[in-house]
C-alpha atoms as a PDB file:
ATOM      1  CA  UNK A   1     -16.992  -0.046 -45.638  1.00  0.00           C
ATOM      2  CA  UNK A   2     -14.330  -0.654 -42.937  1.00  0.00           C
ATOM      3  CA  UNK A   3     -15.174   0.612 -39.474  1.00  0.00           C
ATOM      4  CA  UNK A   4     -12.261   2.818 -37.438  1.00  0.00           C
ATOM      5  CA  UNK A   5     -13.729   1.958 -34.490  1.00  0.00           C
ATOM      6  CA  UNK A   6     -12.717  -2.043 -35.110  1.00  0.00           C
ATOM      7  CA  UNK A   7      -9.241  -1.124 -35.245  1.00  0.00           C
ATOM      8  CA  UNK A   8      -6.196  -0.852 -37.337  1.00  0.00           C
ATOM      9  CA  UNK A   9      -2.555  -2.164 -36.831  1.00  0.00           C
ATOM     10  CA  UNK A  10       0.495  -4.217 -38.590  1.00  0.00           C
ATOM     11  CA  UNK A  11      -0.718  -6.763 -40.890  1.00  0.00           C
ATOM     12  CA  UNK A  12       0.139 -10.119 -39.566  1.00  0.00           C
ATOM     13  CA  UNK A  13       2.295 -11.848 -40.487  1.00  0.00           C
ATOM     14  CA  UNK A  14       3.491  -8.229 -41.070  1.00  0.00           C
ATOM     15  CA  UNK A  15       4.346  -7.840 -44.942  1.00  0.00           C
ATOM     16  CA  UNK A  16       5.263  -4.815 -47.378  1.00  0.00           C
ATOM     17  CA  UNK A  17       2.449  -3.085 -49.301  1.00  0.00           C
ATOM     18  CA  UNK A  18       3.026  -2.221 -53.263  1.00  0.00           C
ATOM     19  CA  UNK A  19       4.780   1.158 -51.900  1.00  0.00           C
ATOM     20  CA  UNK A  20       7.286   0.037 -49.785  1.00  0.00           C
ATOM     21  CA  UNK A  21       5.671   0.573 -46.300  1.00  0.00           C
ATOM     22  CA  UNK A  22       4.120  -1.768 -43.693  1.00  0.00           C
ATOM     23  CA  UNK A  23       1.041  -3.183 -44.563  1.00  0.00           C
ATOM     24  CA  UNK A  24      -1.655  -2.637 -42.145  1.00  0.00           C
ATOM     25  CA  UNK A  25      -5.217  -4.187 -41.457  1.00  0.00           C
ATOM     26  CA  UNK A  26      -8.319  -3.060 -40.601  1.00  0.00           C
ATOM     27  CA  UNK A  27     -11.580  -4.118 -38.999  1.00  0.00           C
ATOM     28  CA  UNK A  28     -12.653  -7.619 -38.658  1.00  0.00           C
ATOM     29  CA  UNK A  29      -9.701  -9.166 -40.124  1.00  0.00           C
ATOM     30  CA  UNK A  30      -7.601  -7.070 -37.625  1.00  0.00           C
ATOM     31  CA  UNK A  31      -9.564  -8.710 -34.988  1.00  0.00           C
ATOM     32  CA  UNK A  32      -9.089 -12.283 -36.262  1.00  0.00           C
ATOM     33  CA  UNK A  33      -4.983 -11.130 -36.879  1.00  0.00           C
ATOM     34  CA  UNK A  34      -5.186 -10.358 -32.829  1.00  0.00           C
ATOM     35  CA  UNK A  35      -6.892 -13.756 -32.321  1.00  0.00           C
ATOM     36  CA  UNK A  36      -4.153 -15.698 -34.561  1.00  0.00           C
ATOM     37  CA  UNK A  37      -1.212 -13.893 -32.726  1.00  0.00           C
ATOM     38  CA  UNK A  38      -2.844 -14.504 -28.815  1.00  0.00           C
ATOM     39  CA  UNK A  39      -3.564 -17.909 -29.787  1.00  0.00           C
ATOM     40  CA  UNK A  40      -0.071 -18.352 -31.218  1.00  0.00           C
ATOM     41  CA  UNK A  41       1.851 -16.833 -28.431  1.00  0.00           C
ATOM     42  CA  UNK A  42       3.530 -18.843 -25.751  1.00  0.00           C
ATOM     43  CA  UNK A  43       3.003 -17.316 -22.217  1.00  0.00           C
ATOM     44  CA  UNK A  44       6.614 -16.029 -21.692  1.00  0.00           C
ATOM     45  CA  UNK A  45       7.911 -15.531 -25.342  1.00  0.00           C
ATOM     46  CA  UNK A  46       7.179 -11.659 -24.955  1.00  0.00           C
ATOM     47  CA  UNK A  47      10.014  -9.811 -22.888  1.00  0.00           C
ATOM     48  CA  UNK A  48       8.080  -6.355 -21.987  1.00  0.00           C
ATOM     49  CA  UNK A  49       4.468  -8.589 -21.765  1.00  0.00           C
ATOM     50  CA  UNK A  50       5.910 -12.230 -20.198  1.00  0.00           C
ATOM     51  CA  UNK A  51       1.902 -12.516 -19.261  1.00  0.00           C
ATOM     52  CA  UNK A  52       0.623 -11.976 -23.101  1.00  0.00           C
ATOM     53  CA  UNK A  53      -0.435 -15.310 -25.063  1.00  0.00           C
ATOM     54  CA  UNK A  54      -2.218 -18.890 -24.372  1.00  0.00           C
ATOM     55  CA  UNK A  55      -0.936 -21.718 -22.219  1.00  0.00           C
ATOM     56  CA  UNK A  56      -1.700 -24.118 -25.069  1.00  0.00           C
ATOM     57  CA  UNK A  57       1.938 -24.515 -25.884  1.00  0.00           C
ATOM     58  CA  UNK A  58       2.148 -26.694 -22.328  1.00  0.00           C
ATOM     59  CA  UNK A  59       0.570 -29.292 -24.330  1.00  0.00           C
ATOM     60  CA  UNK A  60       2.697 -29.851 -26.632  1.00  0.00           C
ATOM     61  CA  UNK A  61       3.787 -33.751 -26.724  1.00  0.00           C
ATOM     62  CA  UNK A  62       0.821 -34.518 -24.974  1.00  0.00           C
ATOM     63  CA  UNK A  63      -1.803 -37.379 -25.713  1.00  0.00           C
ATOM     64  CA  UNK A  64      -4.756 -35.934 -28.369  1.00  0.00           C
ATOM     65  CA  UNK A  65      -7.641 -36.840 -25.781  1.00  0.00           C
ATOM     66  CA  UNK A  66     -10.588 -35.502 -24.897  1.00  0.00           C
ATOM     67  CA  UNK A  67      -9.060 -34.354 -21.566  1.00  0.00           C
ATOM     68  CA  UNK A  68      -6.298 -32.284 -23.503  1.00  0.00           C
ATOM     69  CA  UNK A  69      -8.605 -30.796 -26.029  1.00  0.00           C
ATOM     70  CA  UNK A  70     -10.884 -29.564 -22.807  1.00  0.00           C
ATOM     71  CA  UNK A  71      -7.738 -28.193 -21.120  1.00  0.00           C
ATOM     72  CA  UNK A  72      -6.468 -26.549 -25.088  1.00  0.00           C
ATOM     73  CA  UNK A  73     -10.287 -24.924 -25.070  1.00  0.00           C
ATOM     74  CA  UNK A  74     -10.480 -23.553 -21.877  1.00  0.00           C
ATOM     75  CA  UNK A  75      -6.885 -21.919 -21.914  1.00  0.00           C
ATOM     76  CA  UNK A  76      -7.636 -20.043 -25.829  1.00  0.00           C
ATOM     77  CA  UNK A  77     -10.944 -18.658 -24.127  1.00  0.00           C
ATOM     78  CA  UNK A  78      -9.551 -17.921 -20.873  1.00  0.00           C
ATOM     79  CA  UNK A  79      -6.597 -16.017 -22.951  1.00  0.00           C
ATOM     80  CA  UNK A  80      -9.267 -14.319 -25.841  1.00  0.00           C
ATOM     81  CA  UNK A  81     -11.149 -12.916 -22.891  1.00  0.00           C
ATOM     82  CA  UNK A  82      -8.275 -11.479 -21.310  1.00  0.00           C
ATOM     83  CA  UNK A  83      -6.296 -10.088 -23.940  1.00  0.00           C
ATOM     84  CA  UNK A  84      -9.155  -9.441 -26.976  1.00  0.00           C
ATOM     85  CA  UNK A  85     -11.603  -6.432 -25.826  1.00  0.00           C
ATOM     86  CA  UNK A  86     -13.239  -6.183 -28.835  1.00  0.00           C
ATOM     87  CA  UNK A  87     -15.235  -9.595 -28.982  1.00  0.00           C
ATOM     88  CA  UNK A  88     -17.872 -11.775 -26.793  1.00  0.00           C
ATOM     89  CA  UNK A  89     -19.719 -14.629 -26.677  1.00  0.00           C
ATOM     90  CA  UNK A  90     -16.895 -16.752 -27.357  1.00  0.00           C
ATOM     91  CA  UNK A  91     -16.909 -19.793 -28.073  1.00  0.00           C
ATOM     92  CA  UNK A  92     -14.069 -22.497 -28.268  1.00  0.00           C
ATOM     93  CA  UNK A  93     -13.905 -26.441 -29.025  1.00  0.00           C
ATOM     94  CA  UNK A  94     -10.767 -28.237 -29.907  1.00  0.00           C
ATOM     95  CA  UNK A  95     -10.906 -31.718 -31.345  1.00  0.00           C
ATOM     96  CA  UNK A  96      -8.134 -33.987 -32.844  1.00  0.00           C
ATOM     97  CA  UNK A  97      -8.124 -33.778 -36.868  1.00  0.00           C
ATOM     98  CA  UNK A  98      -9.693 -36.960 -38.474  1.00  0.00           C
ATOM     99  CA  UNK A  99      -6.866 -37.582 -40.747  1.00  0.00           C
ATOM    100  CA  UNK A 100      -4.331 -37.009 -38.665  1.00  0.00           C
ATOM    101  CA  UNK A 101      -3.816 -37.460 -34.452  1.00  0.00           C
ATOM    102  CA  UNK A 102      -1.033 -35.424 -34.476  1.00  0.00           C
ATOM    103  CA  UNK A 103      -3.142 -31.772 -35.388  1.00  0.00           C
ATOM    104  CA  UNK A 104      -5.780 -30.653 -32.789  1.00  0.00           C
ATOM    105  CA  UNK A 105      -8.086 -28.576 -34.373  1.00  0.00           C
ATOM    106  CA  UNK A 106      -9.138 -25.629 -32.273  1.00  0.00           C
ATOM    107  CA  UNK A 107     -12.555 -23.932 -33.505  1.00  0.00           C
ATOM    108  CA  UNK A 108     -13.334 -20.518 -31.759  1.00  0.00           C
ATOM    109  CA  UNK A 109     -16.725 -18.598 -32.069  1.00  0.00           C
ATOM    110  CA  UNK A 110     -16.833 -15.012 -31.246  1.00  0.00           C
ATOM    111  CA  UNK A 111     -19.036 -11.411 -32.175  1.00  0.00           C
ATOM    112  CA  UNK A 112     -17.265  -8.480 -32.514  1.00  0.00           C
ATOM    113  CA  UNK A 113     -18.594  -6.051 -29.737  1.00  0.00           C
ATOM    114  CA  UNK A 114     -19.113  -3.544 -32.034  1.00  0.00           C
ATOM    115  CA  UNK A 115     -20.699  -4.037 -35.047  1.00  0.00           C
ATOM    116  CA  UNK A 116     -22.793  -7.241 -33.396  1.00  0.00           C
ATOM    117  CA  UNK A 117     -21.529  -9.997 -36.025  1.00  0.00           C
ATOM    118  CA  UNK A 118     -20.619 -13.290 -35.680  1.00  0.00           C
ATOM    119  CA  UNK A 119     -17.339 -14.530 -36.819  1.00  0.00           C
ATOM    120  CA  UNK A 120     -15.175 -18.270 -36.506  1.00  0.00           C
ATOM    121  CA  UNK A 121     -11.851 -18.759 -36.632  1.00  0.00           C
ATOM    122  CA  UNK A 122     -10.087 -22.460 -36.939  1.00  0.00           C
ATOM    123  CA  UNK A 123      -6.347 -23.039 -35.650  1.00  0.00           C
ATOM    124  CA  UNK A 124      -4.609 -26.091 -36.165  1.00  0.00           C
ATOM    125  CA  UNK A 125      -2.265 -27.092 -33.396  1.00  0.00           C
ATOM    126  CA  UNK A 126       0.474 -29.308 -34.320  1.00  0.00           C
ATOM    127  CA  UNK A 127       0.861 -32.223 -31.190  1.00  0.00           C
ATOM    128  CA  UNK A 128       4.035 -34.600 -31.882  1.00  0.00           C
ATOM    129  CA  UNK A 129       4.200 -37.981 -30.715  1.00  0.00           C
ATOM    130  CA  UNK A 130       7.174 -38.596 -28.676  1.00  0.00           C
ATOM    131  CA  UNK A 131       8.209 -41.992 -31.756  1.00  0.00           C
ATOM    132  CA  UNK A 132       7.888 -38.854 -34.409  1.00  0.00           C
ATOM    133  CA  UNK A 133      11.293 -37.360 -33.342  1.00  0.00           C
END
């Protein structure tokens, strides 16, 4: 049963349903959609909202330490509490990906607000070292 109170928008990435229209989402995975695209956003890349998104794209090119994986945490729950309503309790730790230094993974632990469940999302973020390019 999908709630209407959780929300519905644009599927993203947006994509055509079977009849030719926009697909849309619903509930929970609308709320992990609104997660992927704040997390994914570089502060700026919006004209009308230059404020909308997560300062984790500063950190590109930078070392995969423990100081930059603090920093990457605290700016994807600093921008989740500002721009995500419908969750709390969240949760985020990055670390760099065992098989590879060049992919932080970024783990973030949240409850939607409204139904009281718990939900985890994982984005990989894609550091370069400067002798890659």
């Amino acid at each position: 049963m999908v709630r209407s109170f959780l929300g519905r928008g644009l599927k993203f990435p947006m994509q055509i349903n079977a009849v030719g229209g926009m697909a849309m989402s619903e509930g929970a995975d609308n709320i992990e959609e609104s997660v992927q695209c704040i997390i994914g956003t570089a502060v700026g890349e919006r004209v009308m909202r230059p404020s909308f998104g997560c300062r984790i794209h500063d950190f590109v090119f930078h070392p995969n330490s423990p100081s930059t994986c603090g920093l990457v945490a605290f700016y994807v729950k600093e921008a989740l509490q500002k721009w995500e309503p419908r969750i709390a309790n969240i949760d985020v730790r990055a670390a760099p990906e065992v098989d590879d230094e060049s992919i932080m993974m970024v783990e973030v632990n949240y409850k939607i607000i409204s139904t009281n469940v718990d939900r985890n999302f994982v984005y990989p973020f894609y550091l370069r070292r400067e002798q890659d390019l």
